[in-house]
N, C-alpha and C. Protein backbone atom coordinates (compact mmCIF):
# COMPACT_ATOMS: atom_id res chain seq x y z
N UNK A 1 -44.78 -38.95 180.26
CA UNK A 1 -45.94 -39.67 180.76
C UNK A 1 -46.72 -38.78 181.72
N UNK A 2 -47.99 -38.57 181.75
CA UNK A 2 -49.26 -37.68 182.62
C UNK A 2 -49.21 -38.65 183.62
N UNK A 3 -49.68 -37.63 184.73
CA UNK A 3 -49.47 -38.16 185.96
C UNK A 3 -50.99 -38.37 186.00
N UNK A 4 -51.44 -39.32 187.51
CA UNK A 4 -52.89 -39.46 187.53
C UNK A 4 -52.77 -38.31 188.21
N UNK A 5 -54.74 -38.11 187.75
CA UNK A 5 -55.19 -37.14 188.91
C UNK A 5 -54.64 -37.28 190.24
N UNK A 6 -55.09 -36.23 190.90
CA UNK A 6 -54.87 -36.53 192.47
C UNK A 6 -56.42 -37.51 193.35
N UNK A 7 -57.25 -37.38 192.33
CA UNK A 7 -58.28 -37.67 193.13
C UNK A 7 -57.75 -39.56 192.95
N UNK A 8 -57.93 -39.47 191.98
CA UNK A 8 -57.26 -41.17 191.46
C UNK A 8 -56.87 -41.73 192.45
N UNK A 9 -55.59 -41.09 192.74
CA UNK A 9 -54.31 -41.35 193.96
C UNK A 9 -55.15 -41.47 195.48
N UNK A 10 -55.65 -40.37 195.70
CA UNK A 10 -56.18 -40.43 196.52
C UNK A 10 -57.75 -41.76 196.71
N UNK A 11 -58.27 -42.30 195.78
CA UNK A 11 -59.18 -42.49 195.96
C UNK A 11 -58.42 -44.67 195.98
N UNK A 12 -57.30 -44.46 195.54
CA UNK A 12 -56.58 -45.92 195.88
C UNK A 12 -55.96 -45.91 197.27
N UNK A 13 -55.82 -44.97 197.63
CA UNK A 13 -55.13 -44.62 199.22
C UNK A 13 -56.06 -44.86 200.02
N UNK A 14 -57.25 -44.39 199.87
CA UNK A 14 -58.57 -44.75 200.63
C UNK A 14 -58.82 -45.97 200.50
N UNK A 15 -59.02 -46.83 199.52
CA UNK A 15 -59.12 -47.87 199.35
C UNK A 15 -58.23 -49.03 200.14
N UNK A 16 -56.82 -48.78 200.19
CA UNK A 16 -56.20 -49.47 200.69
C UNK A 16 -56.02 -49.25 201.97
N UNK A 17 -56.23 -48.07 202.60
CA UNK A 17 -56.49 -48.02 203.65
C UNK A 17 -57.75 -48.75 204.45
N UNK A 18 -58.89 -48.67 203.90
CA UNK A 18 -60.23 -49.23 204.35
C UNK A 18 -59.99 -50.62 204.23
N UNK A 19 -59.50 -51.40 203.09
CA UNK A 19 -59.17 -52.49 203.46
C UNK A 19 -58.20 -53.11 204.32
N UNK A 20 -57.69 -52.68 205.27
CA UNK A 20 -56.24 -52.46 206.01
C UNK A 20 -57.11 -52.63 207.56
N UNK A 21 -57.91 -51.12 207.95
CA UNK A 21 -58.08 -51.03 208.61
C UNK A 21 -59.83 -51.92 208.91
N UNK A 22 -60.37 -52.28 207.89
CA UNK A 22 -62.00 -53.40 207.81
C UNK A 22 -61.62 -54.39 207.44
N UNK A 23 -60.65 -55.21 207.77
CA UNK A 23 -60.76 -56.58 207.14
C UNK A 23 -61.78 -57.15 206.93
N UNK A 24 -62.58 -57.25 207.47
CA UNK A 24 -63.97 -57.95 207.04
C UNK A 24 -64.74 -57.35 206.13
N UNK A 25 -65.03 -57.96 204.66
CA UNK A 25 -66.06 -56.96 203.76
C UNK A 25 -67.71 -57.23 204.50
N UNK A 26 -67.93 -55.48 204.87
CA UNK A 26 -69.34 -55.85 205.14
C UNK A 26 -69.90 -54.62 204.23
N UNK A 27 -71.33 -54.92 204.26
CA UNK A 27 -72.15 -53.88 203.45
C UNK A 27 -71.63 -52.62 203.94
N UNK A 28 -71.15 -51.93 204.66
CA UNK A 28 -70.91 -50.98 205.09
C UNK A 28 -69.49 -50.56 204.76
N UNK A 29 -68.32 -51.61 204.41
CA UNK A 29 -67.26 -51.36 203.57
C UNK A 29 -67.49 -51.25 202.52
N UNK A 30 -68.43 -52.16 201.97
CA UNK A 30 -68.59 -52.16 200.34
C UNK A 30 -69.70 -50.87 199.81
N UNK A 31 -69.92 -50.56 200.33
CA UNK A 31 -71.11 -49.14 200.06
C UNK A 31 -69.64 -48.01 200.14
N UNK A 32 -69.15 -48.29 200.82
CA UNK A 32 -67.68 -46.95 200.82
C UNK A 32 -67.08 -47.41 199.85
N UNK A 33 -66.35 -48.09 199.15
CA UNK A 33 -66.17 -48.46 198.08
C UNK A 33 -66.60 -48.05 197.22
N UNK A 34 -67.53 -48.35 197.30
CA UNK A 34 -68.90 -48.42 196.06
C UNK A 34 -69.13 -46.56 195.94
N UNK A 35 -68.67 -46.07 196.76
CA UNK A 35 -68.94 -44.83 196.90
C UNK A 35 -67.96 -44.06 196.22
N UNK A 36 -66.55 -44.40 196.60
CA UNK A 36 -65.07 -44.21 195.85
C UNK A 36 -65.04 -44.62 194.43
N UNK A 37 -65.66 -45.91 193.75
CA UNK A 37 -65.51 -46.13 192.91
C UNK A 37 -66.48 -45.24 192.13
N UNK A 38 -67.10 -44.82 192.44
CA UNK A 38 -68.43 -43.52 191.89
C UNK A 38 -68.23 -42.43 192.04
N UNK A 39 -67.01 -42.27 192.81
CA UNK A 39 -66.05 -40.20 192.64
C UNK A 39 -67.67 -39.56 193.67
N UNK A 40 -68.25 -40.64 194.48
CA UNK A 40 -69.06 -39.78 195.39
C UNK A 40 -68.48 -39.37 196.53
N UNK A 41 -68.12 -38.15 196.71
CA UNK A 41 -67.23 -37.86 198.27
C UNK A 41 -68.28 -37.70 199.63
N UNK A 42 -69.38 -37.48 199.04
CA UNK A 42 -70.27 -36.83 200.37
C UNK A 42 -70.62 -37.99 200.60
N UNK A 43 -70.95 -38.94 199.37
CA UNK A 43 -71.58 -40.52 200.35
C UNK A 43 -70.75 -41.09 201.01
N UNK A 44 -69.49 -40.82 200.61
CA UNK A 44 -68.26 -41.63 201.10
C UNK A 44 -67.85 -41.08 202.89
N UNK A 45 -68.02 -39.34 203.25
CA UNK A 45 -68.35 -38.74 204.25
C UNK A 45 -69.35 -38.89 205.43
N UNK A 46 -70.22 -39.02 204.24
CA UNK A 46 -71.59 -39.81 205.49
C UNK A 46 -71.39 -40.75 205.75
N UNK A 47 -71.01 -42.18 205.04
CA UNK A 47 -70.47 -43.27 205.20
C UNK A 47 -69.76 -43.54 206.50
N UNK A 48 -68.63 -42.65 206.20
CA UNK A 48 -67.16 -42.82 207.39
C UNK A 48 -67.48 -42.25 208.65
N UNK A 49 -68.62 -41.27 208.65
CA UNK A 49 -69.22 -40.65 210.21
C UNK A 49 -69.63 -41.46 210.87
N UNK A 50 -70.56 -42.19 210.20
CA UNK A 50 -71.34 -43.58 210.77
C UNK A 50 -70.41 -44.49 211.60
N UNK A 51 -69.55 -44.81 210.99
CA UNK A 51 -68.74 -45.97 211.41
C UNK A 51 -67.02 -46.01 212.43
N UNK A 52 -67.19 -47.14 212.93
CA UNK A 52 -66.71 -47.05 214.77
C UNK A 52 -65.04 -46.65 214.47
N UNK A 53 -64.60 -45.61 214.06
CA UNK A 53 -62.83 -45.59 213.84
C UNK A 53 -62.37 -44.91 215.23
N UNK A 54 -61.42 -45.35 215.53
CA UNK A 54 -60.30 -44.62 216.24
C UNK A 54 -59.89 -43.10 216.06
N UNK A 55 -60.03 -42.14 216.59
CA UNK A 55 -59.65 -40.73 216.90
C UNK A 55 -58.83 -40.86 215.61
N UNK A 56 -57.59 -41.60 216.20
CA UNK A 56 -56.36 -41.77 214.40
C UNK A 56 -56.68 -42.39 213.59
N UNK A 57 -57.32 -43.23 213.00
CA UNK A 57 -58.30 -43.19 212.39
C UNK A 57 -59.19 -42.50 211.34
N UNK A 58 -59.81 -42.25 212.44
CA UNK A 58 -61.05 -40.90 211.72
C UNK A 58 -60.12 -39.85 211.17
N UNK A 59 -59.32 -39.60 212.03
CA UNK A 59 -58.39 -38.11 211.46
C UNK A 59 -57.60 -38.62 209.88
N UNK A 60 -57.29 -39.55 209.90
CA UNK A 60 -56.77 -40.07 208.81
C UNK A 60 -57.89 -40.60 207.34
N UNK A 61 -58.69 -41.19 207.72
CA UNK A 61 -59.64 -41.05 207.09
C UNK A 61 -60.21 -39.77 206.02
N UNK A 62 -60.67 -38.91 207.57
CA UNK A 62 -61.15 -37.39 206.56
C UNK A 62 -60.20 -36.74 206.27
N UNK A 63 -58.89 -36.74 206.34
CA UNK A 63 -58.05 -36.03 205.70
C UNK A 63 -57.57 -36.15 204.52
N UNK A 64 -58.04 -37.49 204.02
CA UNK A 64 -58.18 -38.02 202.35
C UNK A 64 -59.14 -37.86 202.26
N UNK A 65 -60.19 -38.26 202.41
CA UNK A 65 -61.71 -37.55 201.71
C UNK A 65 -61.64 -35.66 201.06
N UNK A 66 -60.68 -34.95 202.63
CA UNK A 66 -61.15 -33.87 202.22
C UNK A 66 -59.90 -33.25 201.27
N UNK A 67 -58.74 -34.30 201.03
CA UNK A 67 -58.03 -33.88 199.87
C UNK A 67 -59.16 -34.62 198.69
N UNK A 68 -59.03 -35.59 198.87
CA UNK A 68 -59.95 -36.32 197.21
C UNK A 68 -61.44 -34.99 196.73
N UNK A 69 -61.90 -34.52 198.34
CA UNK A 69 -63.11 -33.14 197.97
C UNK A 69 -62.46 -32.37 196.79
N UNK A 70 -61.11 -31.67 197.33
CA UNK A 70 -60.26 -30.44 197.17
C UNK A 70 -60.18 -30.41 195.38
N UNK A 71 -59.90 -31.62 195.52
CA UNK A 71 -58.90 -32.11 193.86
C UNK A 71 -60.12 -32.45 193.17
N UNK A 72 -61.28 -32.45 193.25
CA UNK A 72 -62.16 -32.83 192.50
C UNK A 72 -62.58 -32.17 191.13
């Protein structure tokens, strides 16, 4: 059996993370989403700059974006 991509993996990790850490769907979760579900990393980047995360957080955040970049 083929393994998924890494971006795949990565791009459900993000996902479940954002819903974890935004419980509330607002236009601004769902545009990141919407961004993941479209393999867009830079919208998904600009996206996550914008918005209010925690130091751990943020670090956790772009450190899947910039694996999901890597594996693209």
């Amino acid at each position: 059996m083929r393994e998924a991509p890494v971006s795949t993996s990565t791009s459900v990790s993000l996902r479940r993370w954002l819903r974890r850490q935004l419980r509330e769907s607002t236009p601004e979760r769902e545009r990141l989403e919407a961004a993941i579900a479209n393999d867009d990393v830079k919208e998904a980047q600009r996206l996550v700059a914008r918005m209010p995360f925690s130091d751990d957080q943020r670090h956790h955040v772009e450190r899947l974006l910039a694996e999901w970049e890597q594996h693209r």
